[in-house]
N, C-alpha and C. Protein backbone atom coordinates (compact mmCIF):
# COMPACT_ATOMS: atom_id res chain seq x y z
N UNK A 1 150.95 116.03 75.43
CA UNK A 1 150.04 116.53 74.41
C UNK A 1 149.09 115.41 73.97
N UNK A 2 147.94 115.90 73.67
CA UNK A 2 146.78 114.83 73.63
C UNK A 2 147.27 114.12 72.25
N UNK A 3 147.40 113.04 71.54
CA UNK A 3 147.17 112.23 70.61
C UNK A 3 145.85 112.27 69.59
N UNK A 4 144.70 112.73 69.93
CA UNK A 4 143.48 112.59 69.39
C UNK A 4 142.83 113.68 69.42
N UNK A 5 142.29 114.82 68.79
CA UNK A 5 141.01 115.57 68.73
C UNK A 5 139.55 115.06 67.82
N UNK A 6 138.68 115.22 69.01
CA UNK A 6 137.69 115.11 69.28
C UNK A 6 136.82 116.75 69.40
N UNK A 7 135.79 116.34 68.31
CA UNK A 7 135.05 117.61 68.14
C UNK A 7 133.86 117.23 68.40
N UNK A 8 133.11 118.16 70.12
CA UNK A 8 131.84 117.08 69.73
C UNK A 8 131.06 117.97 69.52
N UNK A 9 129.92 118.46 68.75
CA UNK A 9 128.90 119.42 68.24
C UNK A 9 127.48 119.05 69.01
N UNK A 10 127.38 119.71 70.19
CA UNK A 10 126.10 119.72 70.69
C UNK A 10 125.88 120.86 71.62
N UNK A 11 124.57 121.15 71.36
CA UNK A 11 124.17 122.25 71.70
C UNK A 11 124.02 122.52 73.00
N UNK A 12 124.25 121.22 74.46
CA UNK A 12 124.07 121.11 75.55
C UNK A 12 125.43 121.14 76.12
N UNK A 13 125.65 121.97 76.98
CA UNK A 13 127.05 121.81 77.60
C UNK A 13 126.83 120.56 78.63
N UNK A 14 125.72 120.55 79.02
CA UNK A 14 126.08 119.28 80.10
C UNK A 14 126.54 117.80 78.94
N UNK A 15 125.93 117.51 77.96
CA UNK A 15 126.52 116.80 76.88
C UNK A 15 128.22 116.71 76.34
N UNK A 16 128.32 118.01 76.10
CA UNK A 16 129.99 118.27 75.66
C UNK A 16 130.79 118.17 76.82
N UNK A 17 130.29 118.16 78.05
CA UNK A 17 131.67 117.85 79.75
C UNK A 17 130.85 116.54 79.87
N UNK A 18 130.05 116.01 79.57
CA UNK A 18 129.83 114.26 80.16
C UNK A 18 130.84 113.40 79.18
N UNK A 19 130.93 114.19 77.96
CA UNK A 19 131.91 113.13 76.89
C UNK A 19 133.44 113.52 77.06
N UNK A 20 133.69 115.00 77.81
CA UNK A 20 134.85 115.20 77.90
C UNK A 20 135.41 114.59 79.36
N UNK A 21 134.45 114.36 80.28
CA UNK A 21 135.05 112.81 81.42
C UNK A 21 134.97 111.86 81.09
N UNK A 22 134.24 111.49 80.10
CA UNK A 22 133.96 109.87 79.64
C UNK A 22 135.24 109.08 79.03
N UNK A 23 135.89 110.07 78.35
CA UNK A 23 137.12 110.24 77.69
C UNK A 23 138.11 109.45 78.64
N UNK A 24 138.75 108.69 77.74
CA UNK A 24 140.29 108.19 79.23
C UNK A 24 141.15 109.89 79.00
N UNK A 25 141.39 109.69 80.02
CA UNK A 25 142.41 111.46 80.19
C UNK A 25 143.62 111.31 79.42
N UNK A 26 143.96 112.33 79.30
CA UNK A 26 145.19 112.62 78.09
C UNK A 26 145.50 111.92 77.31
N UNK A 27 144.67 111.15 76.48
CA UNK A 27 144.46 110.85 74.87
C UNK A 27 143.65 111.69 74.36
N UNK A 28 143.00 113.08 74.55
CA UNK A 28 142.15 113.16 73.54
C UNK A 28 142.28 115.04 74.00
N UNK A 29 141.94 115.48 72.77
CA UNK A 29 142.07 117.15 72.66
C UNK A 29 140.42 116.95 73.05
N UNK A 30 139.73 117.74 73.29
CA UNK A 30 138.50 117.62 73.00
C UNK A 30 138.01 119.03 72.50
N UNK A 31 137.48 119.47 71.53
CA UNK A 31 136.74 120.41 70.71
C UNK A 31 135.66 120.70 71.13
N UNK A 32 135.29 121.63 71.27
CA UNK A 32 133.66 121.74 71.49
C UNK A 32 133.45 122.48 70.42
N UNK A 33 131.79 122.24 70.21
CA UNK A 33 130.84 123.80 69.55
C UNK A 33 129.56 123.35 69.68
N UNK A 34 128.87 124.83 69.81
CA UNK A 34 127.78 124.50 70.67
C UNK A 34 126.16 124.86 69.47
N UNK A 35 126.66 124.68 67.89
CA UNK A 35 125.73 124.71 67.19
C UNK A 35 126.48 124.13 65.41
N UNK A 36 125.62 124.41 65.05
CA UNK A 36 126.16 123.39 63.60
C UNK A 36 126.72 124.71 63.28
N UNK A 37 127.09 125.55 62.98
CA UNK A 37 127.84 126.51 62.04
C UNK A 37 129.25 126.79 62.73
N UNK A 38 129.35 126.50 64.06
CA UNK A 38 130.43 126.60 64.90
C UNK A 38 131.35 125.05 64.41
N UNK A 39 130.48 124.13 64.57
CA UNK A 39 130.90 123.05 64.54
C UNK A 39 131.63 122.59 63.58
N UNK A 40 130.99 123.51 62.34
CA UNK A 40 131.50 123.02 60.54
C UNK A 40 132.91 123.73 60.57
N UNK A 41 132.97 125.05 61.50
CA UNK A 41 134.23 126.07 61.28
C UNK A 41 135.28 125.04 62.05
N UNK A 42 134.66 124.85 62.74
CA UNK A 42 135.92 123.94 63.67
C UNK A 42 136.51 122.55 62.72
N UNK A 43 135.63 121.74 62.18
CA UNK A 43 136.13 121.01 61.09
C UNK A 43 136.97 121.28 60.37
N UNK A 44 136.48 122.14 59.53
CA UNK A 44 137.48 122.71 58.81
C UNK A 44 138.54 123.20 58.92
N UNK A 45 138.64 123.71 60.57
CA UNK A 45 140.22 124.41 60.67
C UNK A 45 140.99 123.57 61.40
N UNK A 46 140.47 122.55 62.42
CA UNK A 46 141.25 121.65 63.34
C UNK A 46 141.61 119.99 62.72
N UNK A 47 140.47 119.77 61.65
CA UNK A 47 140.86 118.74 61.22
C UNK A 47 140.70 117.21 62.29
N UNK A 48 139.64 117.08 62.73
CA UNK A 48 139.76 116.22 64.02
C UNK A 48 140.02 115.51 63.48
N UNK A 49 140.29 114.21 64.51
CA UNK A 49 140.29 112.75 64.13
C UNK A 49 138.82 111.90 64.44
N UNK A 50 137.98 112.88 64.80
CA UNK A 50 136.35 112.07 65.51
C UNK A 50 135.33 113.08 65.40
N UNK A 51 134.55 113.08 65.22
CA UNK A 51 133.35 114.14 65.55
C UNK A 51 132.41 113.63 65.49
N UNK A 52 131.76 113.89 66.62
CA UNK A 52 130.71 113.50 67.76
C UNK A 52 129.89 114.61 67.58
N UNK A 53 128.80 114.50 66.64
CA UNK A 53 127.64 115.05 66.21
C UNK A 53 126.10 115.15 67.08
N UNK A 54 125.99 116.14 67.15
CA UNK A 54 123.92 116.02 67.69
C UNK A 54 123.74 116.22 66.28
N UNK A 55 122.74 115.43 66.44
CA UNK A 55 121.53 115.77 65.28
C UNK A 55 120.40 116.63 65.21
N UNK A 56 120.34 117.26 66.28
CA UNK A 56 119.55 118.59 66.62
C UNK A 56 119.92 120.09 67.09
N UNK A 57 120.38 120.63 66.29
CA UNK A 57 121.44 121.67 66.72
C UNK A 57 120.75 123.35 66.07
N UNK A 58 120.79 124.50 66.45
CA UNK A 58 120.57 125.65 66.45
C UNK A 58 121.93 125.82 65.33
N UNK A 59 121.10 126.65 64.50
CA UNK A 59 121.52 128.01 63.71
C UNK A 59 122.03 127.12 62.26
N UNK A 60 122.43 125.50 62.58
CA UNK A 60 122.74 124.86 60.89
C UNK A 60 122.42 123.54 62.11
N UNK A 61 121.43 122.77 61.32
CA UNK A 61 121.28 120.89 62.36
C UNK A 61 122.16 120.39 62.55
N UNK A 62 122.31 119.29 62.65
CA UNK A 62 123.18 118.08 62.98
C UNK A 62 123.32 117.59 61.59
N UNK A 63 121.73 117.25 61.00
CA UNK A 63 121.40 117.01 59.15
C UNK A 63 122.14 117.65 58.21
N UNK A 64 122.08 119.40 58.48
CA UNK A 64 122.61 120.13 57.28
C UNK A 64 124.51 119.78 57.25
N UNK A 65 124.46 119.57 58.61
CA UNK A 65 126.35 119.27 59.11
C UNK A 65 127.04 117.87 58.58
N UNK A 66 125.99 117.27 58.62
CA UNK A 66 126.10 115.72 58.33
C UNK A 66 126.40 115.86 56.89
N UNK A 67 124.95 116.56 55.75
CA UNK A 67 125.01 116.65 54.32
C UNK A 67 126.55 117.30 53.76
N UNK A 68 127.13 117.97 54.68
CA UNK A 68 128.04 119.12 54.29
C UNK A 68 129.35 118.39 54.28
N UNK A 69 129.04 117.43 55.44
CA UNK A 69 130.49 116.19 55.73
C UNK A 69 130.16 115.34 54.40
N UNK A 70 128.96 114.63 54.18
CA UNK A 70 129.59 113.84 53.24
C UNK A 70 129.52 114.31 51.85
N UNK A 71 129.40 115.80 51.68
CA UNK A 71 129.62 116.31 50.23
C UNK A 71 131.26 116.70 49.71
N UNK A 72 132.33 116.46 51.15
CA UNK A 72 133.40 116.96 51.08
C UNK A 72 133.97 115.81 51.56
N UNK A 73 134.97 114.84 49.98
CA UNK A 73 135.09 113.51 50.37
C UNK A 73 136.43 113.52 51.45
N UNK A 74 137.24 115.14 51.84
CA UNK A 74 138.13 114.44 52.86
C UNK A 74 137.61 114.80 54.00
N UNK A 75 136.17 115.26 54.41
CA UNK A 75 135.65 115.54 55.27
C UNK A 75 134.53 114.16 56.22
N UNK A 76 134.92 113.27 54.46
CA UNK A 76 133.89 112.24 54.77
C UNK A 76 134.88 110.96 55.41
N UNK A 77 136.18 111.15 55.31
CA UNK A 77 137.21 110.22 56.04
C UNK A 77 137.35 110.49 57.71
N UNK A 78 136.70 111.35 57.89
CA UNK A 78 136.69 111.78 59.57
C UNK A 78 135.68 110.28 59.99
N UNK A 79 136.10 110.03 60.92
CA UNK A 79 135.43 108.97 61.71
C UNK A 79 134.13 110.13 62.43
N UNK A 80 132.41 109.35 62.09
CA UNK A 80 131.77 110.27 62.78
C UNK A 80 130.68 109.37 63.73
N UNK A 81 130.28 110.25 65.11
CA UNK A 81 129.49 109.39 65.65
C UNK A 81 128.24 110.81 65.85
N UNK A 82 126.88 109.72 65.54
CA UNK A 82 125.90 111.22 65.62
C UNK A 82 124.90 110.89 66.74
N UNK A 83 124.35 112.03 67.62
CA UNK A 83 123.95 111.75 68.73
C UNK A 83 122.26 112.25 68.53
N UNK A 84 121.57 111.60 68.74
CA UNK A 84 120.43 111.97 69.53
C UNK A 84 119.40 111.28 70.87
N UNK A 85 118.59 111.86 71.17
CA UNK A 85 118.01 111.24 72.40
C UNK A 85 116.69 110.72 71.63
N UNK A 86 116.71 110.82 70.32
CA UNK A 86 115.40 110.44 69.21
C UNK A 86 115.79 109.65 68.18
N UNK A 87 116.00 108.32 67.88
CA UNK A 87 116.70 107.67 67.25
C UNK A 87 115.72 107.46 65.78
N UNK A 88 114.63 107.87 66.12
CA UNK A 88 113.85 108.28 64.56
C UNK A 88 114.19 109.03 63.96
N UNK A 89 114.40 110.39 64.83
CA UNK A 89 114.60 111.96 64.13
C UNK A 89 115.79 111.14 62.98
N UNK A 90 116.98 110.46 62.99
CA UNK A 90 118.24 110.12 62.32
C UNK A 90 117.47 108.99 61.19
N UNK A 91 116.71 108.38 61.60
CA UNK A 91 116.56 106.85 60.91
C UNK A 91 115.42 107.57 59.46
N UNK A 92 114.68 108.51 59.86
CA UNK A 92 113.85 109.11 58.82
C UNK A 92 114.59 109.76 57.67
N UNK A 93 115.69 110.21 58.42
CA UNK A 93 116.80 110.81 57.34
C UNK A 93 117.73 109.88 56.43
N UNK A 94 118.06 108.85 57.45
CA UNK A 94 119.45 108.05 57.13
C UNK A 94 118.66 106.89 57.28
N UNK A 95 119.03 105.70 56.24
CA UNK A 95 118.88 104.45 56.32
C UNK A 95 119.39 103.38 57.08
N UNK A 96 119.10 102.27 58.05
CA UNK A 96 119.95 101.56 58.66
C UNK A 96 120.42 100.55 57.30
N UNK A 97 121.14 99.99 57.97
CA UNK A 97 121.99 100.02 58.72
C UNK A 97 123.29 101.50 58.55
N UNK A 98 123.62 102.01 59.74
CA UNK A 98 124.54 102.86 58.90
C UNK A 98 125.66 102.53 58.55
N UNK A 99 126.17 102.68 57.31
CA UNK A 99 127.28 102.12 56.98
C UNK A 99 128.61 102.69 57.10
N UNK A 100 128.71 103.46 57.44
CA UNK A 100 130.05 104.27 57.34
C UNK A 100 130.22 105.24 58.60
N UNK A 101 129.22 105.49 59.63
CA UNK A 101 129.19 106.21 60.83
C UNK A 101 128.46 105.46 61.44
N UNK A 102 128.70 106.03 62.81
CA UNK A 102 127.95 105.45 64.09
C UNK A 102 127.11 106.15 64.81
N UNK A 103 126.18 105.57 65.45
CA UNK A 103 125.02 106.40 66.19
C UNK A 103 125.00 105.37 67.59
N UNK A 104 124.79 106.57 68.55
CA UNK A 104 124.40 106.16 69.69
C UNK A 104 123.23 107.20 70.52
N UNK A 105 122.73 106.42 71.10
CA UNK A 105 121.31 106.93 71.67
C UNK A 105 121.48 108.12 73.06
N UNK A 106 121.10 109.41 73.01
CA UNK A 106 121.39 109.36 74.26
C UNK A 106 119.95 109.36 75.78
N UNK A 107 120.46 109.17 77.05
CA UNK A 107 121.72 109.27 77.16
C UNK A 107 122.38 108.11 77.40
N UNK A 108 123.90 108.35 77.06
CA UNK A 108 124.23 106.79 76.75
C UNK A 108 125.90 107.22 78.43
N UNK A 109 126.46 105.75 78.19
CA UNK A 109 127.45 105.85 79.40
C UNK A 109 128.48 105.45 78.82
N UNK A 110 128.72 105.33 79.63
CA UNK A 110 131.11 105.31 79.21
C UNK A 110 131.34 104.42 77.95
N UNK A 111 130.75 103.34 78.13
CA UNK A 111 131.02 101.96 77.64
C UNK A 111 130.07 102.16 76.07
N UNK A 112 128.89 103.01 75.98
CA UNK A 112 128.54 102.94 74.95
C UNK A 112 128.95 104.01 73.64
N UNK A 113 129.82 105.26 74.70
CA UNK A 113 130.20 106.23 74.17
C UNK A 113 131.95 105.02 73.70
N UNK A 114 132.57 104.39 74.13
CA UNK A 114 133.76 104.10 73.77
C UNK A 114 133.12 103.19 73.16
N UNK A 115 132.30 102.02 73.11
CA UNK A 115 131.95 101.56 71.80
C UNK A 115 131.82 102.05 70.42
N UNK A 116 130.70 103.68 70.96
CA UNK A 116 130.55 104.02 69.53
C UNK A 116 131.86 104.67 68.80
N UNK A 117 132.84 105.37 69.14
CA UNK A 117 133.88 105.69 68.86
C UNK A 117 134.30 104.64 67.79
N UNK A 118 134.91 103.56 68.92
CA UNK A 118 135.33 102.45 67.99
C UNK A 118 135.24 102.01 67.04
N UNK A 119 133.62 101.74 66.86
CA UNK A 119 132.64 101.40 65.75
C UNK A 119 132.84 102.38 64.93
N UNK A 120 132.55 103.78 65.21
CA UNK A 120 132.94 104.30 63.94
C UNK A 120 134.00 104.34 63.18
N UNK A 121 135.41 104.42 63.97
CA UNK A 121 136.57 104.55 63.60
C UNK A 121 136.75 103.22 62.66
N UNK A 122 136.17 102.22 62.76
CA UNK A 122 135.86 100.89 62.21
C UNK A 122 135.78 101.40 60.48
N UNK A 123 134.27 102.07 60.96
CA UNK A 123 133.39 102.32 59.99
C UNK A 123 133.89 102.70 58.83
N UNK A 124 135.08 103.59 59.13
CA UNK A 124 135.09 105.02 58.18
C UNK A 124 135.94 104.69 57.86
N UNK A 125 136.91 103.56 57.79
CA UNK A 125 137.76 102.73 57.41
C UNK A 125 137.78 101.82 56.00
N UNK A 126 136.25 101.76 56.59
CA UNK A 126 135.60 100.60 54.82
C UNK A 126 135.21 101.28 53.95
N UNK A 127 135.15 102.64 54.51
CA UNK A 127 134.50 103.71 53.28
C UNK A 127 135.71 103.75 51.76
N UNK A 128 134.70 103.20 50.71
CA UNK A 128 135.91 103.51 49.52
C UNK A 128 136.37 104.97 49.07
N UNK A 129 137.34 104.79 49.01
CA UNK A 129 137.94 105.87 48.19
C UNK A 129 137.06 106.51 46.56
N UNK A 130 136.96 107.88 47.23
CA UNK A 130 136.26 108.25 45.73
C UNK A 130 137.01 108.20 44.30
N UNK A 131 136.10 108.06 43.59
CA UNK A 131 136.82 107.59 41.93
C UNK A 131 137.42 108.91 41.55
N UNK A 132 136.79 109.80 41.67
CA UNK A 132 136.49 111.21 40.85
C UNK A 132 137.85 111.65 41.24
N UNK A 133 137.94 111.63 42.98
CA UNK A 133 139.01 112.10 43.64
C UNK A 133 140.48 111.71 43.07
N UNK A 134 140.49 110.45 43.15
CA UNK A 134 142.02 110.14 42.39
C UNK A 134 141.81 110.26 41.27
N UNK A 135 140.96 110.31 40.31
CA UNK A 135 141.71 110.61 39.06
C UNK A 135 141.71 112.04 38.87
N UNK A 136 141.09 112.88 39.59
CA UNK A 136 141.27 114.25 40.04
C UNK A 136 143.18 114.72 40.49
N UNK A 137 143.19 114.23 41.23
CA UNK A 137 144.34 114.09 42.19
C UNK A 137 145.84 113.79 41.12
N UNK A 138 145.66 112.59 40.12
CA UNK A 138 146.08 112.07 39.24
C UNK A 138 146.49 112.87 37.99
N UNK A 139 145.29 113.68 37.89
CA UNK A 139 145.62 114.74 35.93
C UNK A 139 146.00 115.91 36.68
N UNK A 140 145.30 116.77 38.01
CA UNK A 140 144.88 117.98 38.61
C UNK A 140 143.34 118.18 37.94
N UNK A 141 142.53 117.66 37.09
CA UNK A 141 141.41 118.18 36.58
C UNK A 141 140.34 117.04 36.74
N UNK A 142 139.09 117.11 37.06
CA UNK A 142 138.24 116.29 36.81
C UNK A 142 138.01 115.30 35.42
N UNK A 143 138.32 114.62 35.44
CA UNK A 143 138.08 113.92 33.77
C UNK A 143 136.88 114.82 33.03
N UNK A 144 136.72 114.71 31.64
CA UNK A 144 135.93 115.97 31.38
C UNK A 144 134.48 114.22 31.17
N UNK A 145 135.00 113.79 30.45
CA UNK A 145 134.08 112.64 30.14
C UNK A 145 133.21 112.55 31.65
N UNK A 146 133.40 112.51 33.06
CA UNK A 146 132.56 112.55 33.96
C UNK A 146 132.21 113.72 34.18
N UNK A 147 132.57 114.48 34.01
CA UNK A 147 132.01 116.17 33.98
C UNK A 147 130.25 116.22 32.79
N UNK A 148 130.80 115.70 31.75
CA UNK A 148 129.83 115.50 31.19
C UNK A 148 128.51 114.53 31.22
N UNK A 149 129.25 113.02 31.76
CA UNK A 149 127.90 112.42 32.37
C UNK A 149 127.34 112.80 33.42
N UNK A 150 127.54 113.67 34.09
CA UNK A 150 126.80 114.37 35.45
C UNK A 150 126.21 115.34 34.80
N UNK A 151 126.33 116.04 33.96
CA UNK A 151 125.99 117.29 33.54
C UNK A 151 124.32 116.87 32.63
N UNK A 152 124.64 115.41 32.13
CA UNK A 152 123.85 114.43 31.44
C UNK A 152 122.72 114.37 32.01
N UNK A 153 123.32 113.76 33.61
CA UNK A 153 122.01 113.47 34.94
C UNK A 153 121.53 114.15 35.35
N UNK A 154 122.04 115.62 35.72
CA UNK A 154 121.31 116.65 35.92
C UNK A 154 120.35 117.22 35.04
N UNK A 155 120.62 117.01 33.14
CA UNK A 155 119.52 117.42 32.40
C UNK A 155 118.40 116.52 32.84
N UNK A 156 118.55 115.49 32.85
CA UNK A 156 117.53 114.21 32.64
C UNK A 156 116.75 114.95 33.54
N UNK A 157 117.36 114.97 35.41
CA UNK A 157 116.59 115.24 36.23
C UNK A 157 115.91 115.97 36.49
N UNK A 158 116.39 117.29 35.45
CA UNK A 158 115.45 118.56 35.87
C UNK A 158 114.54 118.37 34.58
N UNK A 159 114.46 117.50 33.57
CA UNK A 159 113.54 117.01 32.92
C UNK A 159 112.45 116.08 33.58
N UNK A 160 112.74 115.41 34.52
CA UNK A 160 112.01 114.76 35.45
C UNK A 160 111.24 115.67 36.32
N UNK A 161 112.26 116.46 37.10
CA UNK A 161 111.24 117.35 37.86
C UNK A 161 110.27 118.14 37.27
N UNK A 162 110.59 118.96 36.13
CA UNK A 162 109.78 119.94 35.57
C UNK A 162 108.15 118.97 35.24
N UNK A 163 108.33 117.80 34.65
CA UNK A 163 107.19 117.09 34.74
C UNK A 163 106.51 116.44 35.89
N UNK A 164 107.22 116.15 37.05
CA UNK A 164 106.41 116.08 38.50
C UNK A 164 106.15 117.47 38.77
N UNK A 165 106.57 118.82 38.36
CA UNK A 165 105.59 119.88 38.66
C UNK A 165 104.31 120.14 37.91
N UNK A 166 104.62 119.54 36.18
CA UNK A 166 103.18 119.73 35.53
C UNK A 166 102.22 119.27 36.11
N UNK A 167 102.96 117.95 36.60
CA UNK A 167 101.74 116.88 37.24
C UNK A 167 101.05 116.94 38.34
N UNK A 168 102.02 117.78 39.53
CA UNK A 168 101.25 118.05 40.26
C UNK A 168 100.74 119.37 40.31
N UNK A 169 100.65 120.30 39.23
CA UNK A 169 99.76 121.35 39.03
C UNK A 169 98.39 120.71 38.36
N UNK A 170 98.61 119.29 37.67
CA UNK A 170 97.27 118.84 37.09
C UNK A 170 96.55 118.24 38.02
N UNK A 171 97.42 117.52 39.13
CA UNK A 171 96.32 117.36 40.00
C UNK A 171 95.76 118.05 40.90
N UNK A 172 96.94 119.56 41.24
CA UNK A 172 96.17 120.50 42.22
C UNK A 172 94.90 120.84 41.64
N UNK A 173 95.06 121.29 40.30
CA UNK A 173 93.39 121.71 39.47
C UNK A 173 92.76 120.72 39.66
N UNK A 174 92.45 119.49 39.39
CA UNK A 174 91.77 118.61 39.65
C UNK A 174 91.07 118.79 40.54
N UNK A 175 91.62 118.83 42.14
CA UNK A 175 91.31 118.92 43.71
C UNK A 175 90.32 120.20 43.78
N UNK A 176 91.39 120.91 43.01
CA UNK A 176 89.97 122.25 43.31
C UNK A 176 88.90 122.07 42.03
N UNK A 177 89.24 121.57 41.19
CA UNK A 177 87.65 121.68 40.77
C UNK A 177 86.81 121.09 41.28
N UNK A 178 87.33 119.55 41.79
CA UNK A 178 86.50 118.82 42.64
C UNK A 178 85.92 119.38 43.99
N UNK A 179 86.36 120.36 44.49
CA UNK A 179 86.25 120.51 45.63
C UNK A 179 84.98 122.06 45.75
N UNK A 180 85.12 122.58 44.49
CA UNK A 180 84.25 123.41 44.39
C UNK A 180 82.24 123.30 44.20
């Protein structure tokens, strides 16, 4: 029985059988799904130990899959490696260095696919433990005192936004009067 599952989310089957030979044989389950909404179900029910992401995926991205992993902090302890053949499409989204996942370019070969593994498994290692979570974990309830400073940041912010909309309704008028 394999030791390891491996979920890799890409929309190319020739992609999902190049990583499932790349693989040393019988260490690893390997998962497939062949779009982000397949991919998230499979998370959730198999629990991998790796997932090997595209960042360009039909019916939910690689992005919306990515946002969804790190909004769910035991989803964010999965070691992840994210793939594209466009290493902008990721860098416009995500900041380098990445700190907590790994990216590799494709197409990539044996040695860079078992690097990136590694590296991530590295990665997701240094990731701290959320605050919220253990003292969650700790009472069963969110502390209410952080319930309330979030609730704080969210007024502020939608006080913020509502005035970047005045503002940019004052300058859309602007444009068109000017423009008339």
């Amino acid at each position: 029985m394999a030791s390891h599952k491996i979920l890799v989310i890409d929309d190319s089957n020739v992609i999902r059988n190049m990583v499932r030979d790349m693989l040393p044989k019988g260490n690893f389950d390997v998962l497939e799904a062949k779009d982000g909404v397949q991919g998230l179900d499979l998370i959730r029910q198999e629990r991998p130990n790796l997932i090997m992401l595209d960042f360009l995926l039909p019916r939910l991205s690689g992005w919306e899959v990515f946002q969804q992993i790190q909004a769910n902090h035991e989803l964010q302890a999965i070691p992840l490696v994210l793939m594209s053949g466009r290493k902008e499409e990721v860098t416009e989204k995500l900041q380098e260095p990445f700190e907590y996942f790994e990216f590799v370019q494709k197409p990539f070969d044996q040695k860079e696919l078992i690097d990136a593994i590694k590296s991530a498994m590295a990665k997701s290692k240094r990731r701290p433990a959320p605050v919220a979570t253990m003292a969650t974990a700790a009472t069963g309830t969110a502390p209410a005192g952080d319930i309330q400073a979030l609730n704080e940041k969210i007024a502020k912010m939608q006080t913020e936004i509502d005035s970047l909309k005045k503002q940019m309704g004052q300058i859309l008028a602007f444009i068109k009067q000017k423009l008339k």
